[in-house]
N, C-alpha and C. Protein backbone atom coordinates (compact mmCIF):
# COMPACT_ATOMS: atom_id res chain seq x y z
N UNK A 1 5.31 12.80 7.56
CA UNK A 1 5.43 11.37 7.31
C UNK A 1 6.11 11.18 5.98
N UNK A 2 6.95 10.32 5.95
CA UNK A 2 7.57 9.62 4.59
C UNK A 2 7.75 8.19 4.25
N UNK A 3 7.34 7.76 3.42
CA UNK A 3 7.38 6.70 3.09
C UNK A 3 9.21 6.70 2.59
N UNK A 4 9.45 4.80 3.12
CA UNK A 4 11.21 4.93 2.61
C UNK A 4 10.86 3.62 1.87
N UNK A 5 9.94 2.63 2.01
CA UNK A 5 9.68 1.71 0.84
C UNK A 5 8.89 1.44 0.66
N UNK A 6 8.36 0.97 -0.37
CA UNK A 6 7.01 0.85 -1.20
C UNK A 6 7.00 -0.29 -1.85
N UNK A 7 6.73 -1.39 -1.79
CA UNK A 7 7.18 -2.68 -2.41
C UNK A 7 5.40 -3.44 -2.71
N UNK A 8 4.99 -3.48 -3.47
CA UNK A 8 4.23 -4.15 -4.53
C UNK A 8 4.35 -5.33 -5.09
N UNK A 9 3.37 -6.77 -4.71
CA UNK A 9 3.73 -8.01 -4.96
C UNK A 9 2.56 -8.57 -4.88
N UNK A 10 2.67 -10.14 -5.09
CA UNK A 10 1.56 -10.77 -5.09
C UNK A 10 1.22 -11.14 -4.39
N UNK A 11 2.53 -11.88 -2.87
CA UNK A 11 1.75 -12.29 -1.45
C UNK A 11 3.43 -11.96 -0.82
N UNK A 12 3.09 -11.96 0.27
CA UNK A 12 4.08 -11.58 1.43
C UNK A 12 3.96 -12.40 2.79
N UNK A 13 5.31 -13.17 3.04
CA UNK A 13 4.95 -14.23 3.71
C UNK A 13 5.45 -13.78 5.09
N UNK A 14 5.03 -14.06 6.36
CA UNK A 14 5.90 -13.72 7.26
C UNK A 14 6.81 -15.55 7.58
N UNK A 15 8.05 -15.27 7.60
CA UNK A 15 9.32 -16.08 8.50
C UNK A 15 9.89 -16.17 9.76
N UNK A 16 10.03 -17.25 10.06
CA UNK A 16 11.13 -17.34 11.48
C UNK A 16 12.14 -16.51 11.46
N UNK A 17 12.20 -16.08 12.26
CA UNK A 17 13.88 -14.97 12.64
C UNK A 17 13.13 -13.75 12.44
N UNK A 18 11.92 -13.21 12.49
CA UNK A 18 11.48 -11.88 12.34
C UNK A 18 11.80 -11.47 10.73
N UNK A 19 11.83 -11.91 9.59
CA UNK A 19 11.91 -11.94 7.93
C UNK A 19 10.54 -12.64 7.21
N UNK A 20 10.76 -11.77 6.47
CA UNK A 20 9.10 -11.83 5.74
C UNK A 20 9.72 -12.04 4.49
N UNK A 21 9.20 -12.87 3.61
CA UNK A 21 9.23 -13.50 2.31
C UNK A 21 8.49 -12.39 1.19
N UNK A 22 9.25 -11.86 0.06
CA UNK A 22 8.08 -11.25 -0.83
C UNK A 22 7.87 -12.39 -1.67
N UNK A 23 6.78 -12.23 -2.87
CA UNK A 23 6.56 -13.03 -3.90
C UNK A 23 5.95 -12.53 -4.98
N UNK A 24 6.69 -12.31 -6.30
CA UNK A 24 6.12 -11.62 -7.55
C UNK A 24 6.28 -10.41 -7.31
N UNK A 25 7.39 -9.44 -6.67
CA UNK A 25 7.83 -8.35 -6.82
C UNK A 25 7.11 -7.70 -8.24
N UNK A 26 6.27 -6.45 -7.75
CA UNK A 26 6.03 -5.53 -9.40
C UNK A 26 7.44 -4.48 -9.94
N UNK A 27 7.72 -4.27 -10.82
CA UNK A 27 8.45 -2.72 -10.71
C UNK A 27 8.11 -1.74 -11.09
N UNK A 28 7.19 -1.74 -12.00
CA UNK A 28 6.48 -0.17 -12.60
C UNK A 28 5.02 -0.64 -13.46
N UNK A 29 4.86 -1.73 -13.49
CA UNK A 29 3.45 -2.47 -14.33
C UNK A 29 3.33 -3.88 -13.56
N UNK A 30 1.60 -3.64 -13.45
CA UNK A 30 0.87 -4.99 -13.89
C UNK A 30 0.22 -5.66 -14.82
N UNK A 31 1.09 -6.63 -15.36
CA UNK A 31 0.55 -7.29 -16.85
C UNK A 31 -0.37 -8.61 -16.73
N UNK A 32 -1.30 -8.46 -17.43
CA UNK A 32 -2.02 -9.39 -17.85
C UNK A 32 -1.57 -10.45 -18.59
N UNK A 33 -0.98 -11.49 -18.95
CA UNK A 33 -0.51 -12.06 -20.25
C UNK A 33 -1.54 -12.97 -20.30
N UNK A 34 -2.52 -12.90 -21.52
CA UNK A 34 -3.38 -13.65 -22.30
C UNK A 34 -3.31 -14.05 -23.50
N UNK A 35 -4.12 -14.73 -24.23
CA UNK A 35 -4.24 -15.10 -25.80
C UNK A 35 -5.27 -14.41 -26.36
N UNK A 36 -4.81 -14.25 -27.96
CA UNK A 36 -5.31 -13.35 -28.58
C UNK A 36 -6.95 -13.35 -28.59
N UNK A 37 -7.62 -14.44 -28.31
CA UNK A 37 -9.27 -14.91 -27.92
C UNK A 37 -9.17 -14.40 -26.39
N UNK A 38 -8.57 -13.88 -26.06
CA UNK A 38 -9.16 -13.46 -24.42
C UNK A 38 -8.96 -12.04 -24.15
N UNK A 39 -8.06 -11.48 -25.53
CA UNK A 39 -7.87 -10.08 -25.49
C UNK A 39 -8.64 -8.89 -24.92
N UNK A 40 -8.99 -7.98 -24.61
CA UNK A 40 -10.08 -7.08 -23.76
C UNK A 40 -11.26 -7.72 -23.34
N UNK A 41 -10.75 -8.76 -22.53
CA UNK A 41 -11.66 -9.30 -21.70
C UNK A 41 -12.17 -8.96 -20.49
N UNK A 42 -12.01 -8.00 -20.08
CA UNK A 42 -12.04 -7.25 -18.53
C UNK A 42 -13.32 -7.52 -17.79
N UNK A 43 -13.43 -7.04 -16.59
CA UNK A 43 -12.39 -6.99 -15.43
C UNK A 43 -12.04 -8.27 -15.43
N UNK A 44 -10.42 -8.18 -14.49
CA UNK A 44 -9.65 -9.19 -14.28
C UNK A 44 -9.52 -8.87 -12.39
N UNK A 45 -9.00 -9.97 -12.13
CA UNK A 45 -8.69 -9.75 -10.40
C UNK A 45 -7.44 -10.62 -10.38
N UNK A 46 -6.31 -9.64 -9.80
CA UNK A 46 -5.50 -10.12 -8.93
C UNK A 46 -4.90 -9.46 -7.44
N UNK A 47 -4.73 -10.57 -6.84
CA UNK A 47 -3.79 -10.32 -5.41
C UNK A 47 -2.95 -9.62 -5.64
N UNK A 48 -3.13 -8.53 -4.95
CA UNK A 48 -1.98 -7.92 -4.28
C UNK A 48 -1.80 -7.41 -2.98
N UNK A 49 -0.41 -7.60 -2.56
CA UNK A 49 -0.03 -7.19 -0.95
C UNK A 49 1.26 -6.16 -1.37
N UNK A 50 1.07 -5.88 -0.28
CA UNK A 50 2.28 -4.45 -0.11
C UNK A 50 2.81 -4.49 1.41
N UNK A 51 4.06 -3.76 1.36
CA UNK A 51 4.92 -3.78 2.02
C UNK A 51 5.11 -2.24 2.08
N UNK A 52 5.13 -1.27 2.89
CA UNK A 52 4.74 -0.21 3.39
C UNK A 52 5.89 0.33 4.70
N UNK A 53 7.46 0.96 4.63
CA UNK A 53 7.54 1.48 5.75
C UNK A 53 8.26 2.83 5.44
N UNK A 54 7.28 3.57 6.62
CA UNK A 54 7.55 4.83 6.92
C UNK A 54 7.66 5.13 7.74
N UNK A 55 8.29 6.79 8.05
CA UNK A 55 8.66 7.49 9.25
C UNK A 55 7.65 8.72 9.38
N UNK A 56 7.67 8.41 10.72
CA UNK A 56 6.48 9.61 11.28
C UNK A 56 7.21 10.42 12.57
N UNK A 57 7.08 11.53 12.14
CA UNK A 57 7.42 12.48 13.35
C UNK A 57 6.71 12.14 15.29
N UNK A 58 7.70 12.12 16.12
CA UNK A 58 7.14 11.73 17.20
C UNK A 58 6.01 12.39 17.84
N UNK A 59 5.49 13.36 17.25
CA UNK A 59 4.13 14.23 17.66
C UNK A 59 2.95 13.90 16.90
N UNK A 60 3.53 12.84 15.64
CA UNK A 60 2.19 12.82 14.49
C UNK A 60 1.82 11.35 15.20
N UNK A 61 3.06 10.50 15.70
CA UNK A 61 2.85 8.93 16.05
C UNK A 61 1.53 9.28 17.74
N UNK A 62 1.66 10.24 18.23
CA UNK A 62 0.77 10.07 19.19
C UNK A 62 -0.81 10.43 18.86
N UNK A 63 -0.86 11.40 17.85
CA UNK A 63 -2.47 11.29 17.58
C UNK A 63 -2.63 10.20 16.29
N UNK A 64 -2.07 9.48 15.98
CA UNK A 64 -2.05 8.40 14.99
C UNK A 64 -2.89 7.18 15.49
N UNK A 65 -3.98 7.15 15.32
CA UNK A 65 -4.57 5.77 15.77
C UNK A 65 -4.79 4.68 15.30
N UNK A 66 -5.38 5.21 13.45
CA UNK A 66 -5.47 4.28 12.32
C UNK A 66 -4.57 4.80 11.19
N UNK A 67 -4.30 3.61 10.33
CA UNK A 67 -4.04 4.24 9.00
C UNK A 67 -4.94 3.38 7.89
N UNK A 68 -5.04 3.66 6.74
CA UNK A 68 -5.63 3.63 5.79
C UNK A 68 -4.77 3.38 4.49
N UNK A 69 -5.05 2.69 3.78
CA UNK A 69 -4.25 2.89 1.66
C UNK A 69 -4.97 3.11 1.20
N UNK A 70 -4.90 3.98 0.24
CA UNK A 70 -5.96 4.11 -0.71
C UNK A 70 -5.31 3.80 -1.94
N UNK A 71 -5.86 3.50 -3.11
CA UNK A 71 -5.79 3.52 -4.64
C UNK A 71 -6.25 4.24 -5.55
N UNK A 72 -6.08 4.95 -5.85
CA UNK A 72 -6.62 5.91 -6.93
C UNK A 72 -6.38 4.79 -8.71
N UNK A 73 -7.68 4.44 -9.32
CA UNK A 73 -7.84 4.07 -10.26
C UNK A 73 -8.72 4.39 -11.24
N UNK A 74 -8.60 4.55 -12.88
CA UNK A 74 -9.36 5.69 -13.58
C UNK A 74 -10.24 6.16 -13.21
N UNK A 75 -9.07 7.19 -12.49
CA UNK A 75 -10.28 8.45 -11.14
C UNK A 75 -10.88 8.13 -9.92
N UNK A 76 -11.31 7.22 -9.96
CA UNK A 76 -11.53 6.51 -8.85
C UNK A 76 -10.41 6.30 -7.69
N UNK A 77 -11.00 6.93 -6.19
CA UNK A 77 -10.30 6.51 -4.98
C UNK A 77 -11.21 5.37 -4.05
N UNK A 78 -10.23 4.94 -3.33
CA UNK A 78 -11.15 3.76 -2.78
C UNK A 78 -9.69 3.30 -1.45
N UNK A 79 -10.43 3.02 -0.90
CA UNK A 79 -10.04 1.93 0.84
C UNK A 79 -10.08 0.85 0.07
N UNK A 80 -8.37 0.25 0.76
CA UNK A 80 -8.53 -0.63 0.08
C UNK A 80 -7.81 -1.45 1.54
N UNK A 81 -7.39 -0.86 2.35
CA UNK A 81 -6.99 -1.40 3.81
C UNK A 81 -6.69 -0.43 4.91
N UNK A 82 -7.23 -0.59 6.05
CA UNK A 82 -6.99 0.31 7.42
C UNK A 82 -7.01 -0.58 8.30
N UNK A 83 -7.08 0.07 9.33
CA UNK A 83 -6.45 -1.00 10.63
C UNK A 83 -5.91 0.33 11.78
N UNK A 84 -5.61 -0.73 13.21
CA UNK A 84 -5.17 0.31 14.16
C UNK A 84 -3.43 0.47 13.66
N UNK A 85 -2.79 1.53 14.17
CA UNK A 85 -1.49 1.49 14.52
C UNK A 85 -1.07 1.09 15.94
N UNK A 86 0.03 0.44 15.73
CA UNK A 86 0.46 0.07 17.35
C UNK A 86 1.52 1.29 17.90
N UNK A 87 0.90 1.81 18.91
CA UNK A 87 1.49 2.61 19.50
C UNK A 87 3.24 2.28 20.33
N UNK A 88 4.58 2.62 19.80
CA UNK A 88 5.42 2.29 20.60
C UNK A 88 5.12 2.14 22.12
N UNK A 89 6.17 1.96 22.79
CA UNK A 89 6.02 1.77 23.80
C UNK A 89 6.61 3.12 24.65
N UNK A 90 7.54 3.46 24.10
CA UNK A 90 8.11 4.77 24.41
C UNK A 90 7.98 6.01 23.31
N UNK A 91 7.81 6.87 23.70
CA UNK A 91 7.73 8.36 22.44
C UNK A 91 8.47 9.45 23.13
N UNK A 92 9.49 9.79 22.48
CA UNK A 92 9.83 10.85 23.52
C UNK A 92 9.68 12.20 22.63
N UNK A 93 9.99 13.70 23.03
CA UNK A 93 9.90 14.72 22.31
C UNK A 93 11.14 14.65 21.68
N UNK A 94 11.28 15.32 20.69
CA UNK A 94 12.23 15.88 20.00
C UNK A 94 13.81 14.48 19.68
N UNK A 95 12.82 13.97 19.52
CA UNK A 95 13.30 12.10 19.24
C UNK A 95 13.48 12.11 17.53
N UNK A 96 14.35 11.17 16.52
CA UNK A 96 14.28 10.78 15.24
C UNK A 96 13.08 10.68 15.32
N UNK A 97 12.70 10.60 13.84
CA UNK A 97 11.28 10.19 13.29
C UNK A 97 11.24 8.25 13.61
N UNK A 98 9.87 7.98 13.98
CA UNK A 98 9.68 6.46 14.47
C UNK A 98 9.47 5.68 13.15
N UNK A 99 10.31 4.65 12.45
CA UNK A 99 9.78 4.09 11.92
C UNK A 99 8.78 2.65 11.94
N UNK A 100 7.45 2.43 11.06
CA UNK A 100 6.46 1.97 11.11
C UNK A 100 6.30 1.01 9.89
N UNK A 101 6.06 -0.15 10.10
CA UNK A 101 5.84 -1.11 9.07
C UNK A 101 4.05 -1.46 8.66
N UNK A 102 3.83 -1.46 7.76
CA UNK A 102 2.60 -2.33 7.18
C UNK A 102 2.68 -3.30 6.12
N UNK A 103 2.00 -4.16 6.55
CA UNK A 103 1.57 -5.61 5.73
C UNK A 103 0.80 -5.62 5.63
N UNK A 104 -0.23 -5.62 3.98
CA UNK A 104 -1.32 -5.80 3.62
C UNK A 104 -1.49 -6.05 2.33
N UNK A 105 -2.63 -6.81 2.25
CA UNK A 105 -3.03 -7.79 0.68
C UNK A 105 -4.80 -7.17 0.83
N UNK A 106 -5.24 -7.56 -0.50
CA UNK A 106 -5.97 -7.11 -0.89
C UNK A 106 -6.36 -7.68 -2.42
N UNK A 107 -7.55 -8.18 -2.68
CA UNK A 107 -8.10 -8.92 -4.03
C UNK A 107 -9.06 -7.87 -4.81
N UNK A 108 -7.92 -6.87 -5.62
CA UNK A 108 -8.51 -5.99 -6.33
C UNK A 108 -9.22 -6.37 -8.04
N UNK A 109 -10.36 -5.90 -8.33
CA UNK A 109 -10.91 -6.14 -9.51
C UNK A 109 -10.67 -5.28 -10.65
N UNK A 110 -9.73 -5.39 -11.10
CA UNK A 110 -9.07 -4.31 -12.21
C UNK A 110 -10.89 -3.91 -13.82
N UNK A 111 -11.27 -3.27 -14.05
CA UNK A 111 -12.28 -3.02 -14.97
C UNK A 111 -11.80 -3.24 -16.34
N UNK A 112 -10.35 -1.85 -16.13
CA UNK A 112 -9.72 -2.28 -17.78
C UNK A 112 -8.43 -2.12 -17.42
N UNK A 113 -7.48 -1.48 -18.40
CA UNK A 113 -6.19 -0.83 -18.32
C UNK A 113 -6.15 0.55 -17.47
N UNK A 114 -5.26 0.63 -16.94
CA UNK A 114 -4.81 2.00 -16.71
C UNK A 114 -4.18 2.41 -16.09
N UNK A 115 -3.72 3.08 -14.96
CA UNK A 115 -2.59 3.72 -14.02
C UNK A 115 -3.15 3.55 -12.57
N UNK A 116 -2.56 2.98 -11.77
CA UNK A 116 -2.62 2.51 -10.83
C UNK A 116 -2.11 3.35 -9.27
N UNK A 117 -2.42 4.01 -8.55
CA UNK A 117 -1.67 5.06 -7.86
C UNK A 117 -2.37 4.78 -6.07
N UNK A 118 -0.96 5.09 -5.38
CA UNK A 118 -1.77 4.68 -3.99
C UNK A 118 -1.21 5.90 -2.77
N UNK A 119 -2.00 5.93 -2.15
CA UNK A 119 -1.24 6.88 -0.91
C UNK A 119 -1.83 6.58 -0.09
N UNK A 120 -1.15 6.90 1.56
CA UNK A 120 -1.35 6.16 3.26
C UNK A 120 -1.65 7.68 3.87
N UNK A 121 -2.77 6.92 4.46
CA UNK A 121 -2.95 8.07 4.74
C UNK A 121 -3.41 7.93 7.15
N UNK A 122 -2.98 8.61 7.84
CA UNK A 122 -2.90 8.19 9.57
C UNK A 122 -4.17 9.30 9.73
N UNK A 123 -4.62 8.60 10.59
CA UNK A 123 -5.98 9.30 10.87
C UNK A 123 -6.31 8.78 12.46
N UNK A 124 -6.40 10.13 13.25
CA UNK A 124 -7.29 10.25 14.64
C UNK A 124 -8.35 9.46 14.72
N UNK A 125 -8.31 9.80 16.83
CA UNK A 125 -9.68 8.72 17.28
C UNK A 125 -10.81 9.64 16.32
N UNK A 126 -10.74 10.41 15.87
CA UNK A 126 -11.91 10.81 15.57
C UNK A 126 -12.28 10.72 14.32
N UNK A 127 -11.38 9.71 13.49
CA UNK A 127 -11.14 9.30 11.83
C UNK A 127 -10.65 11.05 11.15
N UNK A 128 -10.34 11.74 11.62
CA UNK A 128 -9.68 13.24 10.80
C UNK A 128 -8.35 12.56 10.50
N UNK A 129 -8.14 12.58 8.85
CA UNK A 129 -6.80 12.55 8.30
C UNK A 129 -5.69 13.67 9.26
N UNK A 130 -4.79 13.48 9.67
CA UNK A 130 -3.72 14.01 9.94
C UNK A 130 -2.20 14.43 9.59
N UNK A 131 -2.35 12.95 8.69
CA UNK A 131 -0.99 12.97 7.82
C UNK A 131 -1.20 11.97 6.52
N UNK A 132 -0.70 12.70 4.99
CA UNK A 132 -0.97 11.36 4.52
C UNK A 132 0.48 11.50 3.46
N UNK A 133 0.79 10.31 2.55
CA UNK A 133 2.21 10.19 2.06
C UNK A 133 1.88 9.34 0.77
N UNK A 134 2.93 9.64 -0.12
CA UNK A 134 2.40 8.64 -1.22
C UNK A 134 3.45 8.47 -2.03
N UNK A 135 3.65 6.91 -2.58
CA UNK A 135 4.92 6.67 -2.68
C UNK A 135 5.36 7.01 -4.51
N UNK A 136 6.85 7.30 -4.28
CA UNK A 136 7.01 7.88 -5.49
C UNK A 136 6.96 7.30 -6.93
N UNK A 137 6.24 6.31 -6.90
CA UNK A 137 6.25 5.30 -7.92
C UNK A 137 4.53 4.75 -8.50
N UNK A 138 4.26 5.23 -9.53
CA UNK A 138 2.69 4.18 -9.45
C UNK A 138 2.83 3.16 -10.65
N UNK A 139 2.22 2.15 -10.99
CA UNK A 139 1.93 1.13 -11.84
C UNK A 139 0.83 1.00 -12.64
N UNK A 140 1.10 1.21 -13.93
CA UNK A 140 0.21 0.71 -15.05
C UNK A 140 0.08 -0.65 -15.32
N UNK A 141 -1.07 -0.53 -15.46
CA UNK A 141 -2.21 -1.94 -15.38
C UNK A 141 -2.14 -2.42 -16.76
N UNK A 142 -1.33 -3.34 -17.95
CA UNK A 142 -1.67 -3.59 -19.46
C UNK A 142 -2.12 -5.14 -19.38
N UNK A 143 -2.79 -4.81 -20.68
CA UNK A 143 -2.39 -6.39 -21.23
C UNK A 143 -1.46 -6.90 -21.78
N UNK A 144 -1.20 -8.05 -21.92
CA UNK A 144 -0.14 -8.65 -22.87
C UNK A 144 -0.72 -9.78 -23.82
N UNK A 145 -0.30 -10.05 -24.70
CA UNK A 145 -0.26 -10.53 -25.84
C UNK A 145 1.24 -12.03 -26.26
């Protein structure tokens, strides 16, 4: 499995014509901007949704039932969204890799600062990880001033 985009934002809209709206694109940080009286005030919570597509080999898409994101935050891993996958309609052998979209938001409670890291992970009827991928980019969490 490979992830080919990884897109990080604040909400994600779906549109007419099959186009989805992003909003508040991240690129490498999430900033806080406060005043100097609100300085290490933690935890903070904000929305975020993601935009998620990858390619999966046509032998991994048939035992693929769910997938999962996780976040890894100071040390901490955690579910932060799963769900079924929709099975194409056709799979053939020795086919390109299928690509697969996800849309998902999520109202995370940040504690303090720190590095922010996520990976997808496809998992069997029987919840056994099978494949997991993680995108080449993570985001630090600051304050601002």
């Amino acid at each position: 499995m490979k992830i080919v985009n990884f897109i990080l934002c604040d909400d994600i809209r779906k549109e007419l014509g099959n186009k989805i709206s992003l909003m508040g694109v991240y690129r490498d940080s999430i900033e806080f901007f406060v005043t100097a009286d609100k300085a290490n005030s933690w935890p903070r919570n904000r929305q975020m949704s993601f935009l998620l597509d990858f390619l999966i080999p046509p032998e991994i898409v048939k035992k693929a039932k769910n997938f999962q994101i996780l976040i890894t935050y100071l040390g901490e891993e955690s579910i932060i969204a799963k769900g079924p996958i929709s099975q194409p309609q056709k799979i053939e052998r020795n086919l390109k890799p299928i690509r697969l979209s996800l849309l998902a938001s999520y109202m995370y409670v940040f504690p303090s600062e720190g590095r922010l890291e996520f990976k997808v992970q496809l998992v069997d009827e029987t919840q056994k990880v099978i494949e997991t991928a993680s995108p080449d980019i993570g985001f630090d969490v600051l304050e601002r001033f």
